[in-house]
N, C-alpha and C. Protein backbone atom coordinates (compact mmCIF):
# COMPACT_ATOMS: atom_id res chain seq x y z
N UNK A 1 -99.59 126.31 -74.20
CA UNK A 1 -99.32 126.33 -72.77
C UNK A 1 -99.40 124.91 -72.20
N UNK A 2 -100.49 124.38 -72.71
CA UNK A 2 -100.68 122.98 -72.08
C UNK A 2 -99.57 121.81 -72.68
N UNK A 3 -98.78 122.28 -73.36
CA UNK A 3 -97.43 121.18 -73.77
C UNK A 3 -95.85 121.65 -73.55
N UNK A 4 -96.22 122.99 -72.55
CA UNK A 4 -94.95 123.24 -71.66
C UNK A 4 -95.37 122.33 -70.73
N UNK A 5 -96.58 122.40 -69.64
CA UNK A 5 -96.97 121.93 -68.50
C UNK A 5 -96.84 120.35 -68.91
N UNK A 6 -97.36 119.58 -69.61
CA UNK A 6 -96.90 117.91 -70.08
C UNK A 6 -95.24 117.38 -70.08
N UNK A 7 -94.60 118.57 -70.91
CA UNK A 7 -93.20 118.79 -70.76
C UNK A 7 -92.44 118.83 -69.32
N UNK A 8 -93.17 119.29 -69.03
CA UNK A 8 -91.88 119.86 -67.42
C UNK A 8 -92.83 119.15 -66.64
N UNK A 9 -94.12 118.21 -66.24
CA UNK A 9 -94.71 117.06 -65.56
C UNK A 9 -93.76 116.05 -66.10
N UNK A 10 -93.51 116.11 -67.51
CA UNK A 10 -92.98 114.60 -67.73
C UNK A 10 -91.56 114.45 -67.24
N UNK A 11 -90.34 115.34 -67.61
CA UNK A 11 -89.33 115.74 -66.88
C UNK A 11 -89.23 115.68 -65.50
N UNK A 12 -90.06 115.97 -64.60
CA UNK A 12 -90.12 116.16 -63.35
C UNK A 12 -90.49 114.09 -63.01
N UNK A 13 -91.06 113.98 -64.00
CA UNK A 13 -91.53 112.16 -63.32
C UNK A 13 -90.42 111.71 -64.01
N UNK A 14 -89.77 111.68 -64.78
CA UNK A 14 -88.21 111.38 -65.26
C UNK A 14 -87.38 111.49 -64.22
N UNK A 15 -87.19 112.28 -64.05
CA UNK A 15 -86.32 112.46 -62.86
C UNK A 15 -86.59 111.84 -61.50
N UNK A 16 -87.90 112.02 -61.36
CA UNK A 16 -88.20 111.08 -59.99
C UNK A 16 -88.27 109.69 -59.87
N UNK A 17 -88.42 109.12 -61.41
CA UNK A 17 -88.15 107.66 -61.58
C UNK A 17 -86.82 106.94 -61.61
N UNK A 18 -86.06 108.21 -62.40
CA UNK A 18 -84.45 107.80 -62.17
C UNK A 18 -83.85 107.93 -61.07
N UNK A 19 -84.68 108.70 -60.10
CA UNK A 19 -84.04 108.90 -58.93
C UNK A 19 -84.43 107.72 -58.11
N UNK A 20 -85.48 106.61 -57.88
CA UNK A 20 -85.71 105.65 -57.04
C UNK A 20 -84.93 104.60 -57.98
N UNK A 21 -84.83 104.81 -59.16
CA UNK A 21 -84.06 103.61 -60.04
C UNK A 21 -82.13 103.13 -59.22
N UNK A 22 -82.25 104.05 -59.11
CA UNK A 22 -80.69 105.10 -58.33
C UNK A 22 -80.38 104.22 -57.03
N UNK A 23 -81.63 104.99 -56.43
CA UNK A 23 -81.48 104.58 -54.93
C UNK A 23 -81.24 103.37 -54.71
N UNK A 24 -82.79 102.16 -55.47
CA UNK A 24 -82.98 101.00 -55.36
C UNK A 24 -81.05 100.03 -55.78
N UNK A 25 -80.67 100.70 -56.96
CA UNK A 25 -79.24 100.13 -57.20
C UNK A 25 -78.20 100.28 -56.45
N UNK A 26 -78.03 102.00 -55.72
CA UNK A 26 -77.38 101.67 -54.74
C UNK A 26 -77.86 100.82 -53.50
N UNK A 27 -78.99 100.69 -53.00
CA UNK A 27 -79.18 99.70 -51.63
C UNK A 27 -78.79 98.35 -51.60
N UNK A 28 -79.37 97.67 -53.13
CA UNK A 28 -78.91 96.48 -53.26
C UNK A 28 -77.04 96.45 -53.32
N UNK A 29 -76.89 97.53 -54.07
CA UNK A 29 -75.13 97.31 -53.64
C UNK A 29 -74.61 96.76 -52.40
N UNK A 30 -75.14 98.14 -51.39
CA UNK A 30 -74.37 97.93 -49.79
C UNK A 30 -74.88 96.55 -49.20
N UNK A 31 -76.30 96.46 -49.89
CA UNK A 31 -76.58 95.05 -49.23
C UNK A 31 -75.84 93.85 -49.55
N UNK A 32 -75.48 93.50 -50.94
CA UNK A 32 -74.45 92.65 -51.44
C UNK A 32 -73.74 92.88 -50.83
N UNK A 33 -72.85 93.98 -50.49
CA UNK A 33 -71.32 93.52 -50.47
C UNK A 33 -71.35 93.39 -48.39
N UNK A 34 -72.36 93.64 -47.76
CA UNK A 34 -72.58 93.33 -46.28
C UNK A 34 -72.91 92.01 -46.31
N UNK A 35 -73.46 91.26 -47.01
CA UNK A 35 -73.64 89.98 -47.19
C UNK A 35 -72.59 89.26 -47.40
N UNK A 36 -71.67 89.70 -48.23
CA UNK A 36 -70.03 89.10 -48.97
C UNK A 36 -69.45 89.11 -47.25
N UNK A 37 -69.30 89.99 -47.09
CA UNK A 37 -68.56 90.14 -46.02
C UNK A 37 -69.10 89.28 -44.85
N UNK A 38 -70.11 89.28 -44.24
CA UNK A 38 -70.31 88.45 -43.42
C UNK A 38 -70.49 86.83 -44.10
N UNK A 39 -70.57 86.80 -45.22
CA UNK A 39 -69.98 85.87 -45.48
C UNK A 39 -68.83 84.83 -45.72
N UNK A 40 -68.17 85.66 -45.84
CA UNK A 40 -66.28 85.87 -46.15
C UNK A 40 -66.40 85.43 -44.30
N UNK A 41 -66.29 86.46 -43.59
CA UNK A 41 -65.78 86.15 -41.48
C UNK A 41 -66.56 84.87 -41.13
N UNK A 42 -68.03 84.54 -41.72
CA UNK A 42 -68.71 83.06 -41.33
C UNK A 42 -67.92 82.11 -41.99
N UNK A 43 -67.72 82.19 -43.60
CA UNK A 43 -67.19 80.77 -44.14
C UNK A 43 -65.86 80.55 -43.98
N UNK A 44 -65.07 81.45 -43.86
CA UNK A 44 -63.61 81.47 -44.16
C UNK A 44 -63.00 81.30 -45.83
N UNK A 45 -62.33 81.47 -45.97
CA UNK A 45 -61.10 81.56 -47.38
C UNK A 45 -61.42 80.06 -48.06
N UNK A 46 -61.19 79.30 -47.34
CA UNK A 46 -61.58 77.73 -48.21
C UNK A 46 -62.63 77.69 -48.60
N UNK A 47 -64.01 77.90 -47.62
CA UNK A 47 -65.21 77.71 -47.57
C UNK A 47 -65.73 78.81 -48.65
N UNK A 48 -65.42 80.07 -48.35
CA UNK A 48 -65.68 80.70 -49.55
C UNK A 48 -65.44 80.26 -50.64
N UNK A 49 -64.45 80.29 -50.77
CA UNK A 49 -63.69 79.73 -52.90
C UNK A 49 -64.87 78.88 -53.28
N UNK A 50 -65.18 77.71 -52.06
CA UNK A 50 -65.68 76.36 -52.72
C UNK A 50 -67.04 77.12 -53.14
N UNK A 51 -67.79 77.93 -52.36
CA UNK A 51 -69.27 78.22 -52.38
C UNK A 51 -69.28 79.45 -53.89
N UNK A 52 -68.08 80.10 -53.96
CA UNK A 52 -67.86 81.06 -55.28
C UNK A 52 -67.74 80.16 -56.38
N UNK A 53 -67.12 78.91 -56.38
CA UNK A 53 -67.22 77.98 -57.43
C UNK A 53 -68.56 77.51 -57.60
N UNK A 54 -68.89 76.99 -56.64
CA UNK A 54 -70.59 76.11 -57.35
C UNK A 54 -71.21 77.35 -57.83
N UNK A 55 -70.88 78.36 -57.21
CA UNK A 55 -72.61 79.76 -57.50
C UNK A 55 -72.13 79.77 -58.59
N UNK A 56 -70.88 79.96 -59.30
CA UNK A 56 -70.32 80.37 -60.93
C UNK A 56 -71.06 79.37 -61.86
N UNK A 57 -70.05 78.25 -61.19
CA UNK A 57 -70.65 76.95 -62.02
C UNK A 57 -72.10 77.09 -62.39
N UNK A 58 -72.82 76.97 -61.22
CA UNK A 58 -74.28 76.69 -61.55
C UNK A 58 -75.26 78.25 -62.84
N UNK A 59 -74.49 79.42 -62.01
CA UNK A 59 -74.50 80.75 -62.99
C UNK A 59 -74.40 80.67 -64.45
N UNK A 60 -73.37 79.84 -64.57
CA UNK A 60 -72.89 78.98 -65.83
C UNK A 60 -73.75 77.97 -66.63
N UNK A 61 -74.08 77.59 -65.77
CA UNK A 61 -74.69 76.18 -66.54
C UNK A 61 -76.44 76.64 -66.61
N UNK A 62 -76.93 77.37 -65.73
CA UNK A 62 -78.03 78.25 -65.87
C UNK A 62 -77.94 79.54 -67.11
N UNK A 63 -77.12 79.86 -67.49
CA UNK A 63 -76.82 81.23 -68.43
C UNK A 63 -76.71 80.46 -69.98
N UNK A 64 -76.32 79.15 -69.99
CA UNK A 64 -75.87 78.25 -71.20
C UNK A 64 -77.49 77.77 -71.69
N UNK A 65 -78.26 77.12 -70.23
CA UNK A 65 -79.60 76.36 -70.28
C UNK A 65 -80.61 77.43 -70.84
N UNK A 66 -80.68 78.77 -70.20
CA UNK A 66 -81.33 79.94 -70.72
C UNK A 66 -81.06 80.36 -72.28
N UNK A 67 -79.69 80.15 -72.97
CA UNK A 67 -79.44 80.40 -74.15
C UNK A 67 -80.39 79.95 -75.04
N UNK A 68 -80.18 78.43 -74.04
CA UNK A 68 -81.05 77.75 -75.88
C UNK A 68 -82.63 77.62 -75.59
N UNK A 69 -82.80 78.16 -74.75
CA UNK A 69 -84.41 78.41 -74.78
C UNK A 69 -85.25 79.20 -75.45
């Protein structure tokens, strides 16, 4: 009896962990892409590209520096 009840506690916290795992991924989504956007109407089309280039670049050159560590 006592390793149905461990079973269906552990299932039940499975599920409730995947479920804030969930949530937390969607919030950060809407928050990214509300950020893009008011970023996009503040910088404009030029200003953007240039600021999408350095973040890559530097993404880049941070993802290469992390390799060989």
């Amino acid at each position: 009896m006592t390793l149905v009840k461990n079973r269906a506690k552990s299932r039940r916290s499975l599920l409730a962990n995947t479920s804030w795992l969930f949530g937390d991924k969607m919030i950060r989504m809407v928050f990214g892409l509300a950020v893009s956007i008011i970023m996009a109407r503040v910088l404009g089309p030029e200003e953007l590209g240039k600021w999408n280039y350095a973040e890559s670049f530097f993404r880049d050159v941070s993802d290469f520096h992390d390799s060989w560590l």
